[in-house]
N, C-alpha and C. Protein backbone atom coordinates (compact mmCIF):
# COMPACT_ATOMS: atom_id res chain seq x y z
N UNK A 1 114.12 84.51 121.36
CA UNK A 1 114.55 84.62 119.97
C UNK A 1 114.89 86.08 119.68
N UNK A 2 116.13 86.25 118.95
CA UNK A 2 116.34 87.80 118.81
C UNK A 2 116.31 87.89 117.04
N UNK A 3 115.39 88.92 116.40
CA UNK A 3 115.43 89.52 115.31
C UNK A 3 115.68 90.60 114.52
N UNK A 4 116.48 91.15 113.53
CA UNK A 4 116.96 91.78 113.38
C UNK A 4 115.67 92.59 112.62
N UNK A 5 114.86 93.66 112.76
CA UNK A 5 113.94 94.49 112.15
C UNK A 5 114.63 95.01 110.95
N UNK A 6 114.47 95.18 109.62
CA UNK A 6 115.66 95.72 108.91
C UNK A 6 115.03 97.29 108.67
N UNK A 7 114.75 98.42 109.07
CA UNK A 7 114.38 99.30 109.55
C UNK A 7 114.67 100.37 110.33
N UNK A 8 115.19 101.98 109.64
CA UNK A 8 115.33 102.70 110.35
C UNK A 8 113.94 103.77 110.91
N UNK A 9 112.66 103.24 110.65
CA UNK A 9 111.91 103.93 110.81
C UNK A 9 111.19 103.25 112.61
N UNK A 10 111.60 104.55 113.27
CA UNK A 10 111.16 104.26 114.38
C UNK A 10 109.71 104.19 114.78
N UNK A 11 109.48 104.57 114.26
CA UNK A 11 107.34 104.58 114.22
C UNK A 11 107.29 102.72 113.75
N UNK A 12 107.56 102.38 112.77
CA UNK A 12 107.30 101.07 112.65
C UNK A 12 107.77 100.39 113.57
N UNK A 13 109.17 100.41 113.94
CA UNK A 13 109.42 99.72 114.95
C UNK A 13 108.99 99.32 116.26
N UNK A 14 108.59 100.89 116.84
CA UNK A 14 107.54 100.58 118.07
C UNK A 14 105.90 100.17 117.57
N UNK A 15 105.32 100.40 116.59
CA UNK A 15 104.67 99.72 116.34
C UNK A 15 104.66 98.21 115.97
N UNK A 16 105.80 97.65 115.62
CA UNK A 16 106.07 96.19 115.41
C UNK A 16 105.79 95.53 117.12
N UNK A 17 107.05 96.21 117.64
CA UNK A 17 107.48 95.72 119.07
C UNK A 17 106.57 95.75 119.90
N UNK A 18 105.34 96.54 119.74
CA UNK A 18 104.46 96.32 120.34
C UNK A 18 103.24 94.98 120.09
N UNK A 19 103.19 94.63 119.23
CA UNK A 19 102.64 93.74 118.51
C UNK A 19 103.36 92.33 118.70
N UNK A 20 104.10 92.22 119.28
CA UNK A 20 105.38 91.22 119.30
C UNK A 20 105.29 90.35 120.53
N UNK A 21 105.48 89.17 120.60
CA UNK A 21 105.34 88.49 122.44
C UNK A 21 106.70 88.86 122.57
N UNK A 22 106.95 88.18 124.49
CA UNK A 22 107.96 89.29 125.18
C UNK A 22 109.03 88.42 124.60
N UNK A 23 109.11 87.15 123.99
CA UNK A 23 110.06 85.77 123.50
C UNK A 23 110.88 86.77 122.67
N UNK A 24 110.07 87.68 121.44
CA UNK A 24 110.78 87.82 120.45
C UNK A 24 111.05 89.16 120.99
N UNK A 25 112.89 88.98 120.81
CA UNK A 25 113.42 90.73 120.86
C UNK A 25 113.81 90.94 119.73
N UNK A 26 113.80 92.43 119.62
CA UNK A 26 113.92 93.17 117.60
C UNK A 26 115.11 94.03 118.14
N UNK A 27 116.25 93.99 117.01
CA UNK A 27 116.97 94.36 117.23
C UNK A 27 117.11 95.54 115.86
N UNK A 28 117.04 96.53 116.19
CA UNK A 28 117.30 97.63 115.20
C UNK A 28 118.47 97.73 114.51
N UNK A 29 118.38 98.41 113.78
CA UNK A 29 119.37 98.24 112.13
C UNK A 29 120.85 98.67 112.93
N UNK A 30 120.24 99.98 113.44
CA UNK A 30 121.32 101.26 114.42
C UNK A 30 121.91 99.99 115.36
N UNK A 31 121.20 99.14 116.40
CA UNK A 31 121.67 98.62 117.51
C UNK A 31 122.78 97.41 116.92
N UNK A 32 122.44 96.75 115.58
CA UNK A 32 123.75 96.06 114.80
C UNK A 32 124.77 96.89 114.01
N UNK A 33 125.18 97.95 113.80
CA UNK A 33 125.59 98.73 113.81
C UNK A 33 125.74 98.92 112.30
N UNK A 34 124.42 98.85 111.76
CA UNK A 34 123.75 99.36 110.17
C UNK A 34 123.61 100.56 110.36
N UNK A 35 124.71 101.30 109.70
CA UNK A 35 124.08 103.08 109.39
C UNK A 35 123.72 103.28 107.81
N UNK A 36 123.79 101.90 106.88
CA UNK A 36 123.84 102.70 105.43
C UNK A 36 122.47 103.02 105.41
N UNK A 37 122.23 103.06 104.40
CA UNK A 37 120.94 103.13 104.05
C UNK A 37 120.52 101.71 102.97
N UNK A 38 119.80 100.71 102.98
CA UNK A 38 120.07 99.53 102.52
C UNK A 38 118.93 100.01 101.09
N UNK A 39 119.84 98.97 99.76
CA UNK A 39 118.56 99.25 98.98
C UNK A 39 117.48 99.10 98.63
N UNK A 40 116.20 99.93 98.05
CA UNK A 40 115.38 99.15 97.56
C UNK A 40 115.29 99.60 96.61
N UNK A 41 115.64 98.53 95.24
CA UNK A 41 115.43 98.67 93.78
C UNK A 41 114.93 97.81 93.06
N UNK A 42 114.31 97.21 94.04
CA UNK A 42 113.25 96.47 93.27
C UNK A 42 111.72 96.92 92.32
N UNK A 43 111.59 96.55 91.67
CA UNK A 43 110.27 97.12 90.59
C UNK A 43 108.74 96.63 91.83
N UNK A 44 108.90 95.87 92.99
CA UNK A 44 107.62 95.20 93.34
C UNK A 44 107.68 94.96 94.93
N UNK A 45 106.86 95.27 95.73
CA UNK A 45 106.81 95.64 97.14
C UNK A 45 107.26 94.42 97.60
N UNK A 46 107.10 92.90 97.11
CA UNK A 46 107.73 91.99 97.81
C UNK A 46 108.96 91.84 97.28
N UNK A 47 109.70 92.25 96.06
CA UNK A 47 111.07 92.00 95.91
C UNK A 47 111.78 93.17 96.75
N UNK A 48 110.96 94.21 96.88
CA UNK A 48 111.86 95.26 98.15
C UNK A 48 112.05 94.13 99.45
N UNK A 49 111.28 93.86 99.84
CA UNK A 49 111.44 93.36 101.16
C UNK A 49 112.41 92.17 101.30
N UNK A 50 112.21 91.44 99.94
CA UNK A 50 112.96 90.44 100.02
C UNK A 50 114.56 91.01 99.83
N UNK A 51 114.81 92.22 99.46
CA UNK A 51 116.28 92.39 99.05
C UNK A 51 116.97 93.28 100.75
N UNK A 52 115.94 93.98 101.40
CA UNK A 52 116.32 94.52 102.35
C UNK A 52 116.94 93.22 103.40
N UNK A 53 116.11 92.37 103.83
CA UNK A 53 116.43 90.88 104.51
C UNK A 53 117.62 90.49 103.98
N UNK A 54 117.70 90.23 102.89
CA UNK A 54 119.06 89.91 102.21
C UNK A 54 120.07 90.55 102.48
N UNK A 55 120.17 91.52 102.48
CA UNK A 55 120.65 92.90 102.65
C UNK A 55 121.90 92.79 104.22
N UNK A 56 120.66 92.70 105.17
CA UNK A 56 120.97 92.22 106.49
C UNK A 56 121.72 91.00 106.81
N UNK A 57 121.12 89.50 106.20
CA UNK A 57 121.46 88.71 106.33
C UNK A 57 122.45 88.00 105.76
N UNK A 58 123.15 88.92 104.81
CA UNK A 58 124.18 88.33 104.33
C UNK A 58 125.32 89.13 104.50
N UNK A 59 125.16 90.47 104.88
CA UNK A 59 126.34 91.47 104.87
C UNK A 59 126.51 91.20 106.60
N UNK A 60 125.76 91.02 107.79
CA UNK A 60 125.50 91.18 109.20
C UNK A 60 125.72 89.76 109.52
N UNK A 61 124.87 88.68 108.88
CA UNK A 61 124.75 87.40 109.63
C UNK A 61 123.70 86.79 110.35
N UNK A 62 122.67 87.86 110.64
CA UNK A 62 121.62 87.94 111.80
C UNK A 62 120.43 87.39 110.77
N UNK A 63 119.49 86.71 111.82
CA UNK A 63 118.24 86.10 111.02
C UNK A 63 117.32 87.51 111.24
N UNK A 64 116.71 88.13 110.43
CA UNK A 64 116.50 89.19 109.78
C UNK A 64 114.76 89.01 109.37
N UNK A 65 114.01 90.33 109.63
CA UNK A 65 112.68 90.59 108.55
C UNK A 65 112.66 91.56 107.95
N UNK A 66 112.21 92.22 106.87
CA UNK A 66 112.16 93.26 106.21
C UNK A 66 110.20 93.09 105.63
N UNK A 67 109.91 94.62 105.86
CA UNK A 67 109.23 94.52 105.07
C UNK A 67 109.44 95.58 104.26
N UNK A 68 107.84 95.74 103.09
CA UNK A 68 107.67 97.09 102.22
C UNK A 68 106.41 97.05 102.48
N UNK A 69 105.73 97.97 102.14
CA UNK A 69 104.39 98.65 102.01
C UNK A 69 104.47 99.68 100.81
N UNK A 70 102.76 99.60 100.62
CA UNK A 70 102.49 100.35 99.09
C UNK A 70 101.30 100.46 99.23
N UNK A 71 101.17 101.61 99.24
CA UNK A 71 99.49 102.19 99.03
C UNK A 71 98.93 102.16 97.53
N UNK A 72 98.37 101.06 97.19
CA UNK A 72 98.24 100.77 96.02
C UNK A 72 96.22 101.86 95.03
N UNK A 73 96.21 102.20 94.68
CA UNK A 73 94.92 103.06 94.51
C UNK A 73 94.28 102.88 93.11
N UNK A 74 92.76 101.99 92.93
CA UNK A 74 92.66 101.93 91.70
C UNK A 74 92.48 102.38 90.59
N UNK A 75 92.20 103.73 90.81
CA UNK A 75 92.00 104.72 89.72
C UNK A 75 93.26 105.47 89.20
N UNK A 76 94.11 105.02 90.11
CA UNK A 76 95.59 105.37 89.47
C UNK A 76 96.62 104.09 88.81
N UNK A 77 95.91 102.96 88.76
CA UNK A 77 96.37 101.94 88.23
C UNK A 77 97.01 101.05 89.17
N UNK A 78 97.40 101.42 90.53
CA UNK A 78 97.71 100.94 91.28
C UNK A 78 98.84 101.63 92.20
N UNK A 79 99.08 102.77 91.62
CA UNK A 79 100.13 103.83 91.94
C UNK A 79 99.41 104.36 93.63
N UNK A 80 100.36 105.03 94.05
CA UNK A 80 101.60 105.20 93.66
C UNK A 80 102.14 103.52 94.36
N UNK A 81 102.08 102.48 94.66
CA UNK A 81 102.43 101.61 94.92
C UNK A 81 104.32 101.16 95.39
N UNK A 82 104.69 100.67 94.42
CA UNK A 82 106.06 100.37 95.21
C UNK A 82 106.98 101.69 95.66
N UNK A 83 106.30 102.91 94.87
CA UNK A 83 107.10 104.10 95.09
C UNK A 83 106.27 105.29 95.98
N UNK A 84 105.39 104.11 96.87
CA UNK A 84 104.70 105.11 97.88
C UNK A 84 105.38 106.34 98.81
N UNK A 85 106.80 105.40 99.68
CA UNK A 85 107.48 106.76 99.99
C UNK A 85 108.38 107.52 99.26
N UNK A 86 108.23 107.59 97.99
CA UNK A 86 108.87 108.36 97.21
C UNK A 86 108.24 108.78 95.97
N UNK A 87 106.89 109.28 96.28
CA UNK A 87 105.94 109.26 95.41
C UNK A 87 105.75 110.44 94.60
N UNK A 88 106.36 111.51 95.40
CA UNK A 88 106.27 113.45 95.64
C UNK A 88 108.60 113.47 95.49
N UNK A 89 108.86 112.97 95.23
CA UNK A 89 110.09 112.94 95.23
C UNK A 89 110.79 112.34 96.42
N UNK A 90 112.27 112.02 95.83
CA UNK A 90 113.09 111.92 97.10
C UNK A 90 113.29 112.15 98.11
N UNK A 91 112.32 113.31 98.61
CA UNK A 91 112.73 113.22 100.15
C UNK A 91 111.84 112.89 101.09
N UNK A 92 110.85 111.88 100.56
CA UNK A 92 110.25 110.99 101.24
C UNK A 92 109.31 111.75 101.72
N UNK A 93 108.83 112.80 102.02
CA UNK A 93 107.91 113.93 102.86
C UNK A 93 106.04 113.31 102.83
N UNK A 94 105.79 113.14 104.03
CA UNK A 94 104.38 112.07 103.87
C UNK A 94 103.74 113.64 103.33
N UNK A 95 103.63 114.46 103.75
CA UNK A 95 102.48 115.25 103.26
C UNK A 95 102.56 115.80 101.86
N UNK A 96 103.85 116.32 101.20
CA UNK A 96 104.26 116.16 99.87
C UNK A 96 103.23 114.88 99.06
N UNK A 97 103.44 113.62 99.77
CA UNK A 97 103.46 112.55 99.11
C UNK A 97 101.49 112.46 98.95
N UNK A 98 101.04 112.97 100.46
CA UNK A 98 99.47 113.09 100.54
C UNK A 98 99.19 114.13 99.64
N UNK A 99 99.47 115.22 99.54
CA UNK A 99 99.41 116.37 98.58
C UNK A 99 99.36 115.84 96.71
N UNK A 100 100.36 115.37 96.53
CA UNK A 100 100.34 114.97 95.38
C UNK A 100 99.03 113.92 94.97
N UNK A 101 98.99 112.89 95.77
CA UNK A 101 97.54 111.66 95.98
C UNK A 101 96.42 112.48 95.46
N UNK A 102 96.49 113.43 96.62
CA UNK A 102 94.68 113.97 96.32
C UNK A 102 94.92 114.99 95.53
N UNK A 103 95.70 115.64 95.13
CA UNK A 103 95.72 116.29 93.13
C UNK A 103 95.42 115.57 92.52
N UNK A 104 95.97 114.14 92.26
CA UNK A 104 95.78 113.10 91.43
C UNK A 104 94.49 112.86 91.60
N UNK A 105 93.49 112.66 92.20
CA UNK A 105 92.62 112.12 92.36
C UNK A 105 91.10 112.99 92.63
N UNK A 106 91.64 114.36 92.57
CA UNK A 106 90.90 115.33 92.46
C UNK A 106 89.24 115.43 91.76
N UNK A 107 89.43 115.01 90.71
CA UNK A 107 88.78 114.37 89.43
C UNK A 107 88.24 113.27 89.80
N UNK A 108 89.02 112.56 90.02
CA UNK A 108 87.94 110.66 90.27
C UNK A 108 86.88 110.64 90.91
N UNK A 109 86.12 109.89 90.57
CA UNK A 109 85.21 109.25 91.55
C UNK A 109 85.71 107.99 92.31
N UNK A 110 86.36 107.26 91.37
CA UNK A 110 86.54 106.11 91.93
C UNK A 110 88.11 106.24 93.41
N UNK A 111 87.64 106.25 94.46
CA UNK A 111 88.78 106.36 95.57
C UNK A 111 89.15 105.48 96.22
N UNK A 112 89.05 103.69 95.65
CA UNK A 112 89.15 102.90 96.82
C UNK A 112 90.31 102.07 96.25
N UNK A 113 91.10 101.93 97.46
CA UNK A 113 92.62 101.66 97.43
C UNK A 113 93.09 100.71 98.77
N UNK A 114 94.11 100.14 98.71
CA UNK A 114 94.39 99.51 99.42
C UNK A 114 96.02 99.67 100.23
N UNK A 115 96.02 98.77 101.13
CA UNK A 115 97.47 98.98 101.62
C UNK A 115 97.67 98.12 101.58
N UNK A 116 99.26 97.46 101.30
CA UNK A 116 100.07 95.95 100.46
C UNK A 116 101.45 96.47 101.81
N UNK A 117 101.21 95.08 102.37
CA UNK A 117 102.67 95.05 103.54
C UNK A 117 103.45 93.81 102.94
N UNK A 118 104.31 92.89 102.88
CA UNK A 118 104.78 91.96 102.41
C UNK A 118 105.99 92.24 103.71
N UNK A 119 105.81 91.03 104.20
CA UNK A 119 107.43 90.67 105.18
C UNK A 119 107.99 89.30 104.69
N UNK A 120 109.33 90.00 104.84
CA UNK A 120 109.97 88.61 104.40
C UNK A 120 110.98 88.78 105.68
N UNK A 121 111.11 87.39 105.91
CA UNK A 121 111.77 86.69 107.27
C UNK A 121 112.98 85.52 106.80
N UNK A 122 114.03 86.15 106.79
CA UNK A 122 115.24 85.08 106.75
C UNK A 122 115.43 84.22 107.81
N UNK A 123 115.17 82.96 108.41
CA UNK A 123 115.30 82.42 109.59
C UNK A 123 115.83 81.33 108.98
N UNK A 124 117.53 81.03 109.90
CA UNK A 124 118.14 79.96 109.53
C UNK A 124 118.62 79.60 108.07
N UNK A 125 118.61 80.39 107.35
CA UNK A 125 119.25 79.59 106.09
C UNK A 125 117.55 79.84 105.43
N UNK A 126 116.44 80.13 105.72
CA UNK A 126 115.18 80.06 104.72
C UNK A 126 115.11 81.24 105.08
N UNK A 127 113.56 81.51 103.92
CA UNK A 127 113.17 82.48 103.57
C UNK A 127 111.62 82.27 103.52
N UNK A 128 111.01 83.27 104.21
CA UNK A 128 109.37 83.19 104.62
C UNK A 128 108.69 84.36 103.64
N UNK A 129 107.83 84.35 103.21
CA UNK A 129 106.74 85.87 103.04
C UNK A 129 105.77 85.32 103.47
N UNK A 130 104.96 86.67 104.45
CA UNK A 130 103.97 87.04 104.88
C UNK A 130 103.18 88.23 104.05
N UNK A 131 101.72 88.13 103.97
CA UNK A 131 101.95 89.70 103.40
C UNK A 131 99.92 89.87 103.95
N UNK A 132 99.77 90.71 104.50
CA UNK A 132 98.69 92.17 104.79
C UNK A 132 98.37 92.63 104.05
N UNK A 133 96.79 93.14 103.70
CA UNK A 133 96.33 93.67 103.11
C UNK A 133 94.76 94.52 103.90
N UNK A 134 95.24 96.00 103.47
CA UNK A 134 93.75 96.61 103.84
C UNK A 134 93.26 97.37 103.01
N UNK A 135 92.12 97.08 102.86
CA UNK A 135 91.01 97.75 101.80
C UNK A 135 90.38 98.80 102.45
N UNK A 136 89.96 100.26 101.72
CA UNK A 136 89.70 101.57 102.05
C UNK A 136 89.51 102.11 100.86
N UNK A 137 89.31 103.53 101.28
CA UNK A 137 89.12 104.42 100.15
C UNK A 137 90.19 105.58 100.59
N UNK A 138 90.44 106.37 99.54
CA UNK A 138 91.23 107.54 100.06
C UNK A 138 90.19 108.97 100.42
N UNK A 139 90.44 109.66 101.20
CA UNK A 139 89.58 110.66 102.01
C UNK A 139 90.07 111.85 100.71
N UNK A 140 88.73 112.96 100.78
CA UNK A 140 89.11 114.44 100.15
C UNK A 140 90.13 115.00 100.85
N UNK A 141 90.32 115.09 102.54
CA UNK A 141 90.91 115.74 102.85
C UNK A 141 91.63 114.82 103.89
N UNK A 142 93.14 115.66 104.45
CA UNK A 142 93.76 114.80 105.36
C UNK A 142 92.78 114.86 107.61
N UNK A 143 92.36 113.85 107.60
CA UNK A 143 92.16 113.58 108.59
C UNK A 143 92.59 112.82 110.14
N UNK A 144 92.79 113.41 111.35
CA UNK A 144 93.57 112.96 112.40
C UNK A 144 95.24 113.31 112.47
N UNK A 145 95.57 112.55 113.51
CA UNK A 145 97.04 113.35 113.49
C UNK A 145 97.83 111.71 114.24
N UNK A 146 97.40 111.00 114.23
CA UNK A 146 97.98 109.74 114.64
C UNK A 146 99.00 109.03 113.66
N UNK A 147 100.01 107.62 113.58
CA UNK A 147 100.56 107.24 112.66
C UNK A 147 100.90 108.08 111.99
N UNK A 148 101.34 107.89 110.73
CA UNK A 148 102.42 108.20 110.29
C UNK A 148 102.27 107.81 108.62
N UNK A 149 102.78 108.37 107.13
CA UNK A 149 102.56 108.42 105.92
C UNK A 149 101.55 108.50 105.59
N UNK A 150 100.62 107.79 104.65
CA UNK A 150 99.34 107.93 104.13
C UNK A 150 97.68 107.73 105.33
N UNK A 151 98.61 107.45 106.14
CA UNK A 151 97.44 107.52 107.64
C UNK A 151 95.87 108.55 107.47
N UNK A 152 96.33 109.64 107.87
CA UNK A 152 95.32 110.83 107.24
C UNK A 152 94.13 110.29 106.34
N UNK A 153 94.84 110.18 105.17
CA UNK A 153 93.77 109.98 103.98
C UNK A 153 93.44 108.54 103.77
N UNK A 154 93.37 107.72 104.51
CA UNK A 154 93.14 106.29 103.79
C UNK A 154 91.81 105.97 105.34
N UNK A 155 90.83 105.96 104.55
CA UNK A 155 89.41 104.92 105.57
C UNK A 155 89.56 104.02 105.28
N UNK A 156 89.87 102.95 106.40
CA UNK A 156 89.84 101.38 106.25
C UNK A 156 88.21 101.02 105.97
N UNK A 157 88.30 99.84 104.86
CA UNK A 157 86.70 99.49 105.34
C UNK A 157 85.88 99.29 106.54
N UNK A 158 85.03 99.72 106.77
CA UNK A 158 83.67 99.41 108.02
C UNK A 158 84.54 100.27 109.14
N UNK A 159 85.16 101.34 108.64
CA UNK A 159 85.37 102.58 109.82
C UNK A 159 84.93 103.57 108.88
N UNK A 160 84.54 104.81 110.18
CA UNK A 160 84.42 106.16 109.36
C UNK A 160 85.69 107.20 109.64
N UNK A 161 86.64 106.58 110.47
CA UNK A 161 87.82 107.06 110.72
C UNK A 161 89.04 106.77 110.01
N UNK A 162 89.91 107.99 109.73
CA UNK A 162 91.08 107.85 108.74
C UNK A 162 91.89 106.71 109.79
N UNK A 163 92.92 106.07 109.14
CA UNK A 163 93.61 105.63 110.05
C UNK A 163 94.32 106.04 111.16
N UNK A 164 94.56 107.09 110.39
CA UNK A 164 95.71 108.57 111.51
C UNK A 164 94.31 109.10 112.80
N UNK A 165 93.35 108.40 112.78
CA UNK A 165 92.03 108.79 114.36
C UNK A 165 91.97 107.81 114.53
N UNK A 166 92.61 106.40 114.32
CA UNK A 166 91.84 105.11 115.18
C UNK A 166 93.13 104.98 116.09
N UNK A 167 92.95 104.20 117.22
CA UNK A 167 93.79 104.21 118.14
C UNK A 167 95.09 103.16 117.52
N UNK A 168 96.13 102.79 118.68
CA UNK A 168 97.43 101.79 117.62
C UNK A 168 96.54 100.70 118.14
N UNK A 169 96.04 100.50 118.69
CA UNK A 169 95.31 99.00 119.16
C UNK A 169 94.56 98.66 118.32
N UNK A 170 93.75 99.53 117.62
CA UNK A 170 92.41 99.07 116.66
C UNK A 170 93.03 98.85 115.58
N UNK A 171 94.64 100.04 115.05
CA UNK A 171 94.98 100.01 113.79
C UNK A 171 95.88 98.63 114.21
N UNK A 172 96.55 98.60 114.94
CA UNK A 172 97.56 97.53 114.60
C UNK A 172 96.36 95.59 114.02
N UNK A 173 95.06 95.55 114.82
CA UNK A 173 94.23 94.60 114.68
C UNK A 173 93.70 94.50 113.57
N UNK A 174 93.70 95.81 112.50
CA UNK A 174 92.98 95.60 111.14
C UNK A 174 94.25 96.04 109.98
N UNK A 175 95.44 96.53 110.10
CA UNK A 175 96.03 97.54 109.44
C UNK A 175 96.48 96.14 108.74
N UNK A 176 97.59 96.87 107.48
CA UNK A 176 97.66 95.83 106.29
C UNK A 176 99.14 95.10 107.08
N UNK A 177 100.08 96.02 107.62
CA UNK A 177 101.32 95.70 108.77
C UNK A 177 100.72 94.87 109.91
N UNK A 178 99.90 95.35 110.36
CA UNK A 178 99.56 93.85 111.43
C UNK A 178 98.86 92.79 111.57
N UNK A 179 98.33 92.59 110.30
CA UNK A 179 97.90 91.20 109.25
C UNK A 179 98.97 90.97 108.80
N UNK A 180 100.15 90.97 108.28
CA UNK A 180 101.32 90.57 107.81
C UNK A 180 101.97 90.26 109.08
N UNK A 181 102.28 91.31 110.24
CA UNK A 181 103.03 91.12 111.33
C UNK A 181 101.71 89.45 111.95
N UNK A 182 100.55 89.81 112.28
CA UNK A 182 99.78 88.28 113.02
C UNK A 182 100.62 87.37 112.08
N UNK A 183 100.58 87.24 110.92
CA UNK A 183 100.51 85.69 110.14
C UNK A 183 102.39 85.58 110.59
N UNK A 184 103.44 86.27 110.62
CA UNK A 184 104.57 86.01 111.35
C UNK A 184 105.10 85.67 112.41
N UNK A 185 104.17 86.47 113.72
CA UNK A 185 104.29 86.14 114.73
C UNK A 185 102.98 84.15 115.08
N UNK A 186 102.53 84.42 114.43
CA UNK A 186 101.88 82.51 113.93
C UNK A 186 102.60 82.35 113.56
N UNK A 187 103.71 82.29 112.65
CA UNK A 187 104.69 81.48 111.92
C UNK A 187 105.76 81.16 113.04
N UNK A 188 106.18 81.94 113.85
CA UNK A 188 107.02 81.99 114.44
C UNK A 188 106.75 81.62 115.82
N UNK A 189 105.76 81.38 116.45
CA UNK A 189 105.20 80.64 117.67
C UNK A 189 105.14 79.08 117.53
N UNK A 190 104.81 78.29 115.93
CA UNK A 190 104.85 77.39 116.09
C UNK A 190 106.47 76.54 115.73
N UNK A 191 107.13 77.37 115.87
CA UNK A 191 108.98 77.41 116.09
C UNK A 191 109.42 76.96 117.84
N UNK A 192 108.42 77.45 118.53
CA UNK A 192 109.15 77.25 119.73
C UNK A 192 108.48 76.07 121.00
């Protein structure tokens, strides 16, 4: 089965593809020959995902997944959430974006937050959501150097390690992306 990842971020991707049996090949945005930049203007982490898929699957043709993610945090109401990578401004910068977090939160006591993945999967003419979730707190300071965006500062529950120090094996088995990615790749095994 070949799928179109709707995704120019190469960190996710090899993290997907690794997570993936050898059946399913992912075909990158670049390798169908997507250079725009597709939108997301949606107000809500699953209408992003659902418009990126769309995006793919109706301008390309290809059966398509998209997701979004949102580091959702409760003492900020749930922020920065759908505008996680663009939280510190437009140019997406994870440590900008970590920088700004723990200003915000400087003050709180309360630090426990979560991560929200939502995939949506166009296959055949339908439309699937999956969606991940991991519960944590956000750290005082940025910790490890692994992964990639809010990694550093977010302790998953029942670790004492940021995500950015657990290995991709441990993170991909608890992270909020590979609870969304398991319940897809189940969706998609009992297809064949």
């Amino acid at each position: 089965m070949q799928l179109v990842f709707a995704s120019n971020n190469k960190n996710k991707i090899l993290e997907l593809q690794s997570m993936l049996p050898d059946t399913i090949r992912v075909l990158s945005l670049e390798s169908i020959g997507c250079f725009e930049d597709i939108p997301e203007t949606a107000g809500t982490i699953e209408g992003n995902a659902i418009q990126k898929a769309n995006y793919v699957t109706e301008k390309f043709g290809y059966n398509c997944f998209a997701d979004d993610t949102g580091l959702e945090v409760d003492s900020l109401n749930g922020d920065p959430g759908v505008y996680s990578a663009r939280y510190a401004g437009e140019q997406r910068n994870a440590d900008d974006n970590m920088n700004k977090l723990l200003d915000a939160l400087a003050s709180k006591n309360n630090r426990a937050a979560q991560f929200k993945t939502v995939m949506a999967l166009n296959l055949n003419g339908k439309q699937h959501l999956f969606t991940g979730i991991a519960k944590g707190l956000i750290t005082s300071k940025k910790i490890g150097d692994q992964g990639f965006g809010y990694d550093p500062i977010f302790q998953p529950d029942g670790y004492e390690e940021t995500f950015a120090q657990l290995s991709l094996e441990i993170k991909n088995k608890i992270s909020h992306r590979g609870k969304a990615t398991k319940k897809l790749i189940d969706f998609l095994k009992t297809l064949e």
